[in-house]
Every structure is written in C-alpha cells, then in structure tokens.
PDB file of N, CA and C in Angstrom:
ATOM      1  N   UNK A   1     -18.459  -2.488  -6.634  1.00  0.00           N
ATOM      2  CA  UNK A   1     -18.373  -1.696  -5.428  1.00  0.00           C
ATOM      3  C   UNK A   1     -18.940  -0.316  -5.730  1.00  0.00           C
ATOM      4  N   UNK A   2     -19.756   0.152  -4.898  1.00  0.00           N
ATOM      5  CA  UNK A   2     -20.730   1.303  -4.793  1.00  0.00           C
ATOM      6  C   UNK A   2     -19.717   2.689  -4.370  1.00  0.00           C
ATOM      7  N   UNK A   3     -19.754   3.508  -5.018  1.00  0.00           N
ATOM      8  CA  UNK A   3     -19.229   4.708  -4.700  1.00  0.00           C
ATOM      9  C   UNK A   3     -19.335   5.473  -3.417  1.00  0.00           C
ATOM     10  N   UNK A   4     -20.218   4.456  -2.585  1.00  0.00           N
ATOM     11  CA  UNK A   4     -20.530   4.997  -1.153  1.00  0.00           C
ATOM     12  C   UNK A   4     -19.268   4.061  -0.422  1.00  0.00           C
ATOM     13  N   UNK A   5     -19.323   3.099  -0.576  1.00  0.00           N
ATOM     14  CA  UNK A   5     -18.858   1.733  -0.624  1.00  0.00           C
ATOM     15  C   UNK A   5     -17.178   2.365  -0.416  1.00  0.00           C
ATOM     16  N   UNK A   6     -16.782   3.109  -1.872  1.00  0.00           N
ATOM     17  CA  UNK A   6     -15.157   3.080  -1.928  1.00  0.00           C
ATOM     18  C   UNK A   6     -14.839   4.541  -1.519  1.00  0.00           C
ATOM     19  N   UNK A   7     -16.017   5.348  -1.159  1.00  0.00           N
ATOM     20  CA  UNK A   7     -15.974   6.784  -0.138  1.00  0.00           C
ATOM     21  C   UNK A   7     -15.297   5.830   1.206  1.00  0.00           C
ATOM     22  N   UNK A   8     -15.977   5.323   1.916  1.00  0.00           N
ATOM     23  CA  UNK A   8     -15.790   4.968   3.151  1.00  0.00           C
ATOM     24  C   UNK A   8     -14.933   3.993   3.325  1.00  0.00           C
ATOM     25  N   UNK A   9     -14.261   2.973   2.225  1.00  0.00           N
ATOM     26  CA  UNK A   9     -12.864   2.869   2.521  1.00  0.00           C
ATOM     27  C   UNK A   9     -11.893   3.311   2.708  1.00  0.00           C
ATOM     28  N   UNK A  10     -12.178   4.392   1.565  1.00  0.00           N
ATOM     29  CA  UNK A  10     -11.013   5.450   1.774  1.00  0.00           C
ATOM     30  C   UNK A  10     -11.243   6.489   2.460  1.00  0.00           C
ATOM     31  N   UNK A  11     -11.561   6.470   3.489  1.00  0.00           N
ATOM     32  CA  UNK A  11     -11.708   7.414   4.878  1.00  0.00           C
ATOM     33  C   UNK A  11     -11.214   6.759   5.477  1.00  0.00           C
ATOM     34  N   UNK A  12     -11.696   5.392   5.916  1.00  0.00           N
ATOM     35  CA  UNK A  12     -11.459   4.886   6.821  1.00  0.00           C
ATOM     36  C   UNK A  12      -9.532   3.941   6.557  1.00  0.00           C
ATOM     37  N   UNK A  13      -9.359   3.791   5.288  1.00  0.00           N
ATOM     38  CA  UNK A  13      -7.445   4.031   5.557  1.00  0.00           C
ATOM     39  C   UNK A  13      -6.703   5.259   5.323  1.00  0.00           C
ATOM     40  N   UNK A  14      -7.501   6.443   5.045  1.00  0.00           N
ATOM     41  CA  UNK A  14      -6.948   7.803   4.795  1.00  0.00           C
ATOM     42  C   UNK A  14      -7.050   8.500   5.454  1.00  0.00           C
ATOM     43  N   UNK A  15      -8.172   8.398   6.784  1.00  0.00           N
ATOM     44  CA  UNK A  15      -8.160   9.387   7.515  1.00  0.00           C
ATOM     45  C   UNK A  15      -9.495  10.552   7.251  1.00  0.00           C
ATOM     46  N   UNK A  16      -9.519  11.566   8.062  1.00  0.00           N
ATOM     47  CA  UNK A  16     -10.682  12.445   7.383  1.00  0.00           C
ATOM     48  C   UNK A  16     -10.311  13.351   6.175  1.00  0.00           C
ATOM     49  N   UNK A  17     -11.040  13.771   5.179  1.00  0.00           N
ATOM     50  CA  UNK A  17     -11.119  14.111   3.905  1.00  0.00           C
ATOM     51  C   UNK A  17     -12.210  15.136   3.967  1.00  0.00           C
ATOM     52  N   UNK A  18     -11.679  16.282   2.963  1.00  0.00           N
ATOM     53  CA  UNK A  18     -12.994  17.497   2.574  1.00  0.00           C
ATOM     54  C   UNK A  18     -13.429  17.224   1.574  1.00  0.00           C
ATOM     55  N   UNK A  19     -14.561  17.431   1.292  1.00  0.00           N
ATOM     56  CA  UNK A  19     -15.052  17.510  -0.557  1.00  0.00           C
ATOM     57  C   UNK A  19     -14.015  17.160  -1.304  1.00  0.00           C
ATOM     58  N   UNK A  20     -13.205  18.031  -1.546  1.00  0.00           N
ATOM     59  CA  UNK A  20     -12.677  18.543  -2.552  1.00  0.00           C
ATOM     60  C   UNK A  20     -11.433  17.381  -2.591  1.00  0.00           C
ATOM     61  N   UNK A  21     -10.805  16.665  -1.707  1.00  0.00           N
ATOM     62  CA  UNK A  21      -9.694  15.797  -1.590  1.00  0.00           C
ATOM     63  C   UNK A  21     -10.958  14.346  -2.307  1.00  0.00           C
ATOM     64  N   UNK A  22     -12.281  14.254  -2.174  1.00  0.00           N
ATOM     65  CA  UNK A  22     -12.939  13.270  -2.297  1.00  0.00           C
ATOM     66  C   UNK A  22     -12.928  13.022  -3.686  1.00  0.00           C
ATOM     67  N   UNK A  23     -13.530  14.465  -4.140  1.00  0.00           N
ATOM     68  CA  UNK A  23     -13.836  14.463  -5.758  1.00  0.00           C
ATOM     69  C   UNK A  23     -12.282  14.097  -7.011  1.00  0.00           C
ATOM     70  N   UNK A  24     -11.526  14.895  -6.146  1.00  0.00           N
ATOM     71  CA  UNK A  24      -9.898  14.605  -6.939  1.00  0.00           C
ATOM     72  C   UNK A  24      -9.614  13.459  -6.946  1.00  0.00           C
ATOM     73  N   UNK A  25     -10.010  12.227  -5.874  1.00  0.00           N
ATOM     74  CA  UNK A  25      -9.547  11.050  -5.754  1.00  0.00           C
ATOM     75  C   UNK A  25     -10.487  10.455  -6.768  1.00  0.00           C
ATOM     76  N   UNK A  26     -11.676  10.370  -6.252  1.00  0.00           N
ATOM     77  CA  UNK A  26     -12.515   9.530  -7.310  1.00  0.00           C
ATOM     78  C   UNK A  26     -13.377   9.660  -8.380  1.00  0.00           C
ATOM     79  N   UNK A  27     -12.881  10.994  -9.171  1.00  0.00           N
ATOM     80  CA  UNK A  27     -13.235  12.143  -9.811  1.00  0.00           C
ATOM     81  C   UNK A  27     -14.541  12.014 -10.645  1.00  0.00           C
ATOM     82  N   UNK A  28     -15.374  12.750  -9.415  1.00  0.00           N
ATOM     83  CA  UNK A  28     -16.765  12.776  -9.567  1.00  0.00           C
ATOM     84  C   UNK A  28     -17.231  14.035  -8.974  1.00  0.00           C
ATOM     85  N   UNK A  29     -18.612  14.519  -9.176  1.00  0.00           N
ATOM     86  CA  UNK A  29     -18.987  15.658  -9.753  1.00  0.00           C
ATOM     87  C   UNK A  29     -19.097  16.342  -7.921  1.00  0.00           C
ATOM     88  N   UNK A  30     -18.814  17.638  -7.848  1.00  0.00           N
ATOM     89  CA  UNK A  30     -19.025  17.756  -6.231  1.00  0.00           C
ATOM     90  C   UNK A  30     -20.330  17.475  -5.811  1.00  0.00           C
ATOM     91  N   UNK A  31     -22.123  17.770  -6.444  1.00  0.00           N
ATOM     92  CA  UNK A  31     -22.877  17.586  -5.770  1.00  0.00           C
ATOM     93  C   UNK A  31     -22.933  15.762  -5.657  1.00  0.00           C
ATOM     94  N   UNK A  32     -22.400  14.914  -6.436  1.00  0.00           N
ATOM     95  CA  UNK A  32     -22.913  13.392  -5.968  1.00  0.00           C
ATOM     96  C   UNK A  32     -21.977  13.319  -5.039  1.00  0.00           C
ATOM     97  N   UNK A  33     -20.514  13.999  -4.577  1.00  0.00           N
ATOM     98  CA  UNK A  33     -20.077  13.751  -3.552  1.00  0.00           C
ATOM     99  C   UNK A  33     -20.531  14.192  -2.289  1.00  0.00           C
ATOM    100  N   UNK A  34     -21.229  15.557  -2.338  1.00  0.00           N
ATOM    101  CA  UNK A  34     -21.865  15.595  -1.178  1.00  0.00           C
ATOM    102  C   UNK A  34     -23.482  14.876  -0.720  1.00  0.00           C
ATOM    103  N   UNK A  35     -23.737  14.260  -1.838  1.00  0.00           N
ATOM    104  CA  UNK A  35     -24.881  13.385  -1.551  1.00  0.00           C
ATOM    105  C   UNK A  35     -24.476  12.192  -0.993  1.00  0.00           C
ATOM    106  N   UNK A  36     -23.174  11.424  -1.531  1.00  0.00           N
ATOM    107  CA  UNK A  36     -22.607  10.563  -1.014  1.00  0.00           C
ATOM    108  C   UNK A  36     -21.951  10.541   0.255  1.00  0.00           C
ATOM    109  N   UNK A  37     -21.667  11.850   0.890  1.00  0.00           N
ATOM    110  CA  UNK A  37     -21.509  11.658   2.292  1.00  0.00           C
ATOM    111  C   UNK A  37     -22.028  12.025   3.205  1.00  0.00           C
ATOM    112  N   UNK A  38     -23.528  12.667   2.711  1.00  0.00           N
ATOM    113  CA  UNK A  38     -24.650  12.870   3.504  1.00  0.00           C
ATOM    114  C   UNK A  38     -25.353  11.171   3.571  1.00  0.00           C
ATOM    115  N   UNK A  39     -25.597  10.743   2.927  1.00  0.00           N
ATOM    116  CA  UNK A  39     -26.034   9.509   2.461  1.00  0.00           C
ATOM    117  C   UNK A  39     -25.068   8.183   4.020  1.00  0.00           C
ATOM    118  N   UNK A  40     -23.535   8.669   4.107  1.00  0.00           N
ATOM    119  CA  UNK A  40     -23.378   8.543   5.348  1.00  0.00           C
ATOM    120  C   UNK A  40     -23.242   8.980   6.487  1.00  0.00           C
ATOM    121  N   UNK A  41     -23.329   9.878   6.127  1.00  0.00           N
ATOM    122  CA  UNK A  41     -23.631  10.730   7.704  1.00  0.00           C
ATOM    123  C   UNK A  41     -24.743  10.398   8.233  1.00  0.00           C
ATOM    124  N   UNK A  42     -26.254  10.083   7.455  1.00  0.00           N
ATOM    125  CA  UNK A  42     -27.451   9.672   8.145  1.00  0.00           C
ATOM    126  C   UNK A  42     -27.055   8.336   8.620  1.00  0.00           C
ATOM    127  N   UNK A  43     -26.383   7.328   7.595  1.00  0.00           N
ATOM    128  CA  UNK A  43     -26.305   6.229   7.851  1.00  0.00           C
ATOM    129  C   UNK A  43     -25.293   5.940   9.368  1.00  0.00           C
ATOM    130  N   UNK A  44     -24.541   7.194  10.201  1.00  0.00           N
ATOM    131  CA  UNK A  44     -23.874   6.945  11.017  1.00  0.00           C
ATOM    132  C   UNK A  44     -22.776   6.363  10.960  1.00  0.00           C
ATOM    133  N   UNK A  45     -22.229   6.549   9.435  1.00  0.00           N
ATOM    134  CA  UNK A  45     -20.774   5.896   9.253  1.00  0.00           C
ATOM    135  C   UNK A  45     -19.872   6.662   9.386  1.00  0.00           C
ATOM    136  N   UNK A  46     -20.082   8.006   8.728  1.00  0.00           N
ATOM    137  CA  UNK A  46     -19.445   9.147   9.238  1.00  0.00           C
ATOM    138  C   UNK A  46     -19.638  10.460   9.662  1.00  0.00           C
ATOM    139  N   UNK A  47     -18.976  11.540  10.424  1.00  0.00           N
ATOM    140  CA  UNK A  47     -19.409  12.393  11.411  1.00  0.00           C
ATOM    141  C   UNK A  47     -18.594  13.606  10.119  1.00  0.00           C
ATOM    142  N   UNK A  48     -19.339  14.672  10.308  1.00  0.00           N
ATOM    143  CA  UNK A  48     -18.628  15.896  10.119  1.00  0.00           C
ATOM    144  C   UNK A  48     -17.780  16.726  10.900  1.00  0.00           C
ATOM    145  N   UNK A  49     -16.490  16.462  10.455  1.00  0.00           N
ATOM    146  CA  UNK A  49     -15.400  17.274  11.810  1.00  0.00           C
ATOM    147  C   UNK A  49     -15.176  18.837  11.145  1.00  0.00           C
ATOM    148  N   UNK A  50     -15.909  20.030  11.451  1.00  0.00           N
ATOM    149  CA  UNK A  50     -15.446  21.115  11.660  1.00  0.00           C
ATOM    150  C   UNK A  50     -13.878  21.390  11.545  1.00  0.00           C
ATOM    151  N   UNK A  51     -12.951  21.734  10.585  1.00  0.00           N
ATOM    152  CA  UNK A  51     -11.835  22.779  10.553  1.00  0.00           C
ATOM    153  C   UNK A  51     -11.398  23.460   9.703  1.00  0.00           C
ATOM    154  N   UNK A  52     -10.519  24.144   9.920  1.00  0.00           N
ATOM    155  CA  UNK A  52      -9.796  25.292   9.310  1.00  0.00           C
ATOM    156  C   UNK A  52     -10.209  25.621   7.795  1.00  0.00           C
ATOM    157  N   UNK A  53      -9.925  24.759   7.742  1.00  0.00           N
ATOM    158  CA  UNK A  53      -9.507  24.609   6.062  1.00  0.00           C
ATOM    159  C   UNK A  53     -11.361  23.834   5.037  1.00  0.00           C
ATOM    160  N   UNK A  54     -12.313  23.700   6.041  1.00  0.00           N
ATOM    161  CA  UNK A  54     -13.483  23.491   5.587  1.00  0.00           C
ATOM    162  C   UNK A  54     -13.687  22.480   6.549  1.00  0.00           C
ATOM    163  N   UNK A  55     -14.600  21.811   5.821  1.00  0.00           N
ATOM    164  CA  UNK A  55     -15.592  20.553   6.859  1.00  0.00           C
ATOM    165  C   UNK A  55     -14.703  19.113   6.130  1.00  0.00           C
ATOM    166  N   UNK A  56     -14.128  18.594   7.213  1.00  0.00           N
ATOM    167  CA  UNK A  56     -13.675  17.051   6.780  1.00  0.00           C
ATOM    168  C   UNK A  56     -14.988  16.218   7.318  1.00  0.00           C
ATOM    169  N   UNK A  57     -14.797  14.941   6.573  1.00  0.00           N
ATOM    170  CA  UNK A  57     -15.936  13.956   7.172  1.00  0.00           C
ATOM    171  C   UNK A  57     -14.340  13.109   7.478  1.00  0.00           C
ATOM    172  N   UNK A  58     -15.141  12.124   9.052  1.00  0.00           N
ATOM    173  CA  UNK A  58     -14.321  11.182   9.251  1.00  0.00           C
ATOM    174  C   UNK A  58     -15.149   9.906   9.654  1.00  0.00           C
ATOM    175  N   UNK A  59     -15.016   9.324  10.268  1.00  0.00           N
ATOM    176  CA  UNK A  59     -15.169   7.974  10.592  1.00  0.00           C
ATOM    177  C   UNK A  59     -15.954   8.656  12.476  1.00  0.00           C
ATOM    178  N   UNK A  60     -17.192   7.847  12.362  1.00  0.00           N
ATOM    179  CA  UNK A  60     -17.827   8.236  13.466  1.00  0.00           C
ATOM    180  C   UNK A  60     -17.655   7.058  14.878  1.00  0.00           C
ATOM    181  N   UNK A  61     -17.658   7.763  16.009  1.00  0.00           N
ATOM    182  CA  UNK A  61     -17.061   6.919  17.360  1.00  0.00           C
ATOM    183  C   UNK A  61     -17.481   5.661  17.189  1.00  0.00           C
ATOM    184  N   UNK A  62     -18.586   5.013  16.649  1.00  0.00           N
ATOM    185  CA  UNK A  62     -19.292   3.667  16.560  1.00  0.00           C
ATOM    186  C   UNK A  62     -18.492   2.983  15.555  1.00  0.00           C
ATOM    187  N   UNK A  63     -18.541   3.596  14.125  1.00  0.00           N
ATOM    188  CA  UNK A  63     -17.871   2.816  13.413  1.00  0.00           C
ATOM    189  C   UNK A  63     -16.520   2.534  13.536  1.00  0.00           C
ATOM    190  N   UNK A  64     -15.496   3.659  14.608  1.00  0.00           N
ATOM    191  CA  UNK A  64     -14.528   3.181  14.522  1.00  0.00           C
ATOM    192  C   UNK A  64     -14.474   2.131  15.811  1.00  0.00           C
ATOM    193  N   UNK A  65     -14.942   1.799  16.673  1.00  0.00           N
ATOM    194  CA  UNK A  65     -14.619   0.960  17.950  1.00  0.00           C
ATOM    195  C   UNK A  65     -14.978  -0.512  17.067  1.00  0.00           C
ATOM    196  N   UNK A  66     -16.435  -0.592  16.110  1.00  0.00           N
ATOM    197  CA  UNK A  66     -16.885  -1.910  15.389  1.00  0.00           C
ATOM    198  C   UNK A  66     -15.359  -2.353  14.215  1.00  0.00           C
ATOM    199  N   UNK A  67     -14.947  -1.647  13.694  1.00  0.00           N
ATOM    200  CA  UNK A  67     -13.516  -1.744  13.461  1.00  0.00           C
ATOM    201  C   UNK A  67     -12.192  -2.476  13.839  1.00  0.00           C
ATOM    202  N   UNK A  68     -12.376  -1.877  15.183  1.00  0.00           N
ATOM    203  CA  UNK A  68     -11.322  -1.888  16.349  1.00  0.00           C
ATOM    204  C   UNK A  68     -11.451  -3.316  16.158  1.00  0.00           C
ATOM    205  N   UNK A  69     -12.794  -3.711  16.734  1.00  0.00           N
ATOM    206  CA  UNK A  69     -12.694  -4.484  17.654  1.00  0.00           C
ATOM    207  C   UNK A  69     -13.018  -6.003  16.643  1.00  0.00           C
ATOM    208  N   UNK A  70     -13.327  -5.938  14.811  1.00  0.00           N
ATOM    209  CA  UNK A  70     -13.312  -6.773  14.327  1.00  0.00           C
ATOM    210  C   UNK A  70     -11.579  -7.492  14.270  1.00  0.00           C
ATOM    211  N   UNK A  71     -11.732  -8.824  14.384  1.00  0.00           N
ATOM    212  CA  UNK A  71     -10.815  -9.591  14.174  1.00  0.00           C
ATOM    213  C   UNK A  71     -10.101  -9.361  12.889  1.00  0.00           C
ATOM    214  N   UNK A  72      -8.425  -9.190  12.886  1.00  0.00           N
ATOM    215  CA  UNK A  72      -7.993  -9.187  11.387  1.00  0.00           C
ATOM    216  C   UNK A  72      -7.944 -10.900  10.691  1.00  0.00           C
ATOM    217  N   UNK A  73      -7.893 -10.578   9.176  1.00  0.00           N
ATOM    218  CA  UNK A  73      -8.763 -11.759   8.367  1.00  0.00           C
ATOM    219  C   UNK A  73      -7.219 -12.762   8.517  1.00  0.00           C
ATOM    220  N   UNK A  74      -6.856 -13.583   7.959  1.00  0.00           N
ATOM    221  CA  UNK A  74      -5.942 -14.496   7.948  1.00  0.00           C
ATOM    222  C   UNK A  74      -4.698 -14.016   7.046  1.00  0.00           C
ATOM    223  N   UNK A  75      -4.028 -14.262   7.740  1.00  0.00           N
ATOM    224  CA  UNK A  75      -2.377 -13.316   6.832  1.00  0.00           C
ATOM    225  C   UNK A  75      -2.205 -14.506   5.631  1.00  0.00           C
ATOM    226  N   UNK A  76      -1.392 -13.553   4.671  1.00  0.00           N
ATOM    227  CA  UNK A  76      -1.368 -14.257   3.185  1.00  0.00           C
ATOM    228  C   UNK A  76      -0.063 -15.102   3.491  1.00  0.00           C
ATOM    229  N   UNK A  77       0.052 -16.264   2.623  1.00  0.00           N
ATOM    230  CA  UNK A  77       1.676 -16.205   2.920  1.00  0.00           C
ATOM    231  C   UNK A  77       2.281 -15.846   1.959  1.00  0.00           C
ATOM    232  N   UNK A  78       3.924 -15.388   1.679  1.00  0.00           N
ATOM    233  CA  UNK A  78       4.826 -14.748   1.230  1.00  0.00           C
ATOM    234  C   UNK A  78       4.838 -15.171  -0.317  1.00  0.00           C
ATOM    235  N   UNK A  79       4.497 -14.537  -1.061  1.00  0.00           N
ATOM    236  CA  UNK A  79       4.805 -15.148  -2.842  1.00  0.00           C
ATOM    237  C   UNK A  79       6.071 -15.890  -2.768  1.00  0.00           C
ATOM    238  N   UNK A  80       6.199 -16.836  -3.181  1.00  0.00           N
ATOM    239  CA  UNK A  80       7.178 -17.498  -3.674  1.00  0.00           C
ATOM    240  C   UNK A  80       8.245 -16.943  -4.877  1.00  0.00           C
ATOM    241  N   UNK A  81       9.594 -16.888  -4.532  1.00  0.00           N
ATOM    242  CA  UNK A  81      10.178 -15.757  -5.160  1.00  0.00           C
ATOM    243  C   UNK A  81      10.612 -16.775  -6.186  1.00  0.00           C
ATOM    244  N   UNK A  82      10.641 -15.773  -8.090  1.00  0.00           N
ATOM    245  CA  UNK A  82      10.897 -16.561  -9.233  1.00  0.00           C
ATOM    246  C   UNK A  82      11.990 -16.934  -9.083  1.00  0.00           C
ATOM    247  N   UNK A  83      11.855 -18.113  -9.949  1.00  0.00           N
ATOM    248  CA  UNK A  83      13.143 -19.045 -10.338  1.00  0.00           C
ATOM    249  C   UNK A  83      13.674 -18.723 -11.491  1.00  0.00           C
ATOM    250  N   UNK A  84      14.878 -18.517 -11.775  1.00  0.00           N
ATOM    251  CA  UNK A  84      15.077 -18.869 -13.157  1.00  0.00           C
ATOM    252  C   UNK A  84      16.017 -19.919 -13.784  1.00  0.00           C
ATOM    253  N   UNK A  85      15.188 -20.000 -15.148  1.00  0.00           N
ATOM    254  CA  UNK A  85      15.599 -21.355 -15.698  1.00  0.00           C
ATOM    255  C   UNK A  85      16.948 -21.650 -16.266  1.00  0.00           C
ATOM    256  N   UNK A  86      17.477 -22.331 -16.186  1.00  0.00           N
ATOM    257  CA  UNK A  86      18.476 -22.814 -16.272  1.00  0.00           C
ATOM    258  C   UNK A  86      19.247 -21.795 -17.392  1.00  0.00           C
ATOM    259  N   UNK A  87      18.601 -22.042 -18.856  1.00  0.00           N
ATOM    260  CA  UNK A  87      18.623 -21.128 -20.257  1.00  0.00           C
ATOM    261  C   UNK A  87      18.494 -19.574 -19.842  1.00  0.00           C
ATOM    262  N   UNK A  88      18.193 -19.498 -18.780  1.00  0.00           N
ATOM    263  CA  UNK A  88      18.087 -17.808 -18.900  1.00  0.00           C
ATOM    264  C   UNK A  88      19.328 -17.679 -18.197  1.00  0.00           C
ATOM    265  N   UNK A  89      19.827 -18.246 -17.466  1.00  0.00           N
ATOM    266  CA  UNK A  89      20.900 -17.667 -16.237  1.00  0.00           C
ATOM    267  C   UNK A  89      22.383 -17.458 -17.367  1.00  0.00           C
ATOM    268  N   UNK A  90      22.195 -17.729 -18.835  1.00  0.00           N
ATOM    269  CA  UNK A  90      23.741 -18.266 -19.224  1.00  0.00           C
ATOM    270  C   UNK A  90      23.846 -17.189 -20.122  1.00  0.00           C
ATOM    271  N   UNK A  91      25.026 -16.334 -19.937  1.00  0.00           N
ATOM    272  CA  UNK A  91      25.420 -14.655 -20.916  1.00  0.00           C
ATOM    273  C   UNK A  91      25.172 -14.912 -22.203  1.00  0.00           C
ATOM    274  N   UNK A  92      24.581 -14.001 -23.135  1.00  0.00           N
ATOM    275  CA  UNK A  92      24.187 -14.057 -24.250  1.00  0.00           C
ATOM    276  C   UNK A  92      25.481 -14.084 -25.063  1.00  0.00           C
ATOM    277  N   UNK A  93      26.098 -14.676 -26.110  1.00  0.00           N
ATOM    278  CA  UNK A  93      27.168 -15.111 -27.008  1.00  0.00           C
ATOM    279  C   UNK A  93      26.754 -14.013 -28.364  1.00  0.00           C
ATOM    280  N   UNK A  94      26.954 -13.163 -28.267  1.00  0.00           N
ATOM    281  CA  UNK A  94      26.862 -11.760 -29.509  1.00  0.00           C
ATOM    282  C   UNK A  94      27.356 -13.209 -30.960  1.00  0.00           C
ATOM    283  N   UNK A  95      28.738 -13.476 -30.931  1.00  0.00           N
ATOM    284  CA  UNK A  95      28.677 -14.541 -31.791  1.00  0.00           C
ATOM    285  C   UNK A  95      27.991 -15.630 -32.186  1.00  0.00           C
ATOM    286  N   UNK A  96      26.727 -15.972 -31.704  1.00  0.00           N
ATOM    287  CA  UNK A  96      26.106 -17.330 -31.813  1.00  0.00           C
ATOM    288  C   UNK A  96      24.483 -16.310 -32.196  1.00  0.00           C
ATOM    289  N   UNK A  97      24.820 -15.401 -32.695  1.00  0.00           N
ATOM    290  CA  UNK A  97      23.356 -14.918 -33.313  1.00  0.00           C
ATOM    291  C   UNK A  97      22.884 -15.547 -34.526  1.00  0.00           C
ATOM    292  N   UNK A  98      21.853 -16.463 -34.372  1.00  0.00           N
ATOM    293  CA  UNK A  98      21.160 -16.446 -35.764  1.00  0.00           C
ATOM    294  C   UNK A  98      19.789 -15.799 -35.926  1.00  0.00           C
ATOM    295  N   UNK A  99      19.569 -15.976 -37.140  1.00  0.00           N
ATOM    296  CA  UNK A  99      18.034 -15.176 -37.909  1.00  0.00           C
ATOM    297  C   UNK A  99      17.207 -16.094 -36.817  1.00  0.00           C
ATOM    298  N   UNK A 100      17.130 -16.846 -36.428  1.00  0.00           N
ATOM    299  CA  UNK A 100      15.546 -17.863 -35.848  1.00  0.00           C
ATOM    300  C   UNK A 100      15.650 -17.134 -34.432  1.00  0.00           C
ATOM    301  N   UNK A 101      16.970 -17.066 -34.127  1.00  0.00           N
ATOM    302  CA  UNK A 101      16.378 -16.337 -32.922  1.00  0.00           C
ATOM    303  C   UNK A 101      15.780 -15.375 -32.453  1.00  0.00           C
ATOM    304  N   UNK A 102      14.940 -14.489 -33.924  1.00  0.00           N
ATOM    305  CA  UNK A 102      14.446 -13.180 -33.441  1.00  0.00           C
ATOM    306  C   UNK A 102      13.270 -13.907 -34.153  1.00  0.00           C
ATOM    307  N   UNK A 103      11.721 -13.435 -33.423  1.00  0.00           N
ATOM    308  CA  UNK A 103      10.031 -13.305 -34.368  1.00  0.00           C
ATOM    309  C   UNK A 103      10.120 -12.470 -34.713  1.00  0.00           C
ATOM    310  N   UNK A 104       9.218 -12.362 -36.210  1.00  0.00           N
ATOM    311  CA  UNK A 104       8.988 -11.109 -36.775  1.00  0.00           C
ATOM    312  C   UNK A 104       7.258 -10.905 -36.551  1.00  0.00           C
TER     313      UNK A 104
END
C-alpha cells in the first residue's frame, strides 16, 4: 500500500487532518507529505479546507457521495469463542510438582 494510498484512508476514517497531524501519524518528512496531498488534491480526492489552526485537507464532495453510496462489503461472522481443555480447567496441586513438568 502506497503512502498516497494510506494518506487517504486515513482521512477518510479520521476526518480532515493538517500537515503536521499527517507527518506524526505516518512519520514522514513534511515536504513528501505535502507532495502527497497535492498529488490528491489534483487527483480530486481531496479538497483543502481553510482554518484556524492552518489548512486541513479533507475528503472532496465527489469522493465522499462515491463512498456514500458504495455498498458495505459482507459482515464477518463472530470468532468463535476458545474452549478450554479439559486439563487446563483443573487447579494446579502445589503437591504433585515434579522436575518433568518444567522445560529447560
């Protein structure tokens, strides 16, 4: 997975992000991060939102409606919760220690 690739996942479940929240996450140098989100900004994946605190990039009106409107993939089903074996369920006997029962 391409560093453009795991920029724009993590926008798109994090929300908008400045530089500086980008580089801390995927700690890389600030100019390849701002090449990397110029790189989508042409590509129209994401928009530059103007505020306070600097320039966030977010997720642009197109990409988020193509989003929206993809189908979610097939739900997992539930892990099957461990069993345990018979030998494990029974209190350890401090008296019934021998040498074999430890590896060295």
């Amino acid at each position: 997975m391409t560093l453009k690739e795991k920029v724009f996942e993590h926008i798109q479940k994090h929300g908008p992000q400045t530089y500086a929240e980008l580089v801390a996450k995927f700690k890389v140098m600030k100019a390849s991060m701002r090449r990397t989100c110029g790189e989508l900004v042409r590509e129209g994946k994401l928009v530059p939102i103007k505020s306070e605190g600097g320039c966030r990039y977010g997720l642009s009106a197109d990409t988020r409606a193509a989003v929206a409107s993809e189908k979610p993939g097939p739900k997992m089903p539930a892990p099957t919760p461990y069993k345990k074996r018979a030998d494990e369920e029974k209190p350890a006997d401090p008296q019934d220690w021998r040498m074999t029962d430890f590896t060295f």
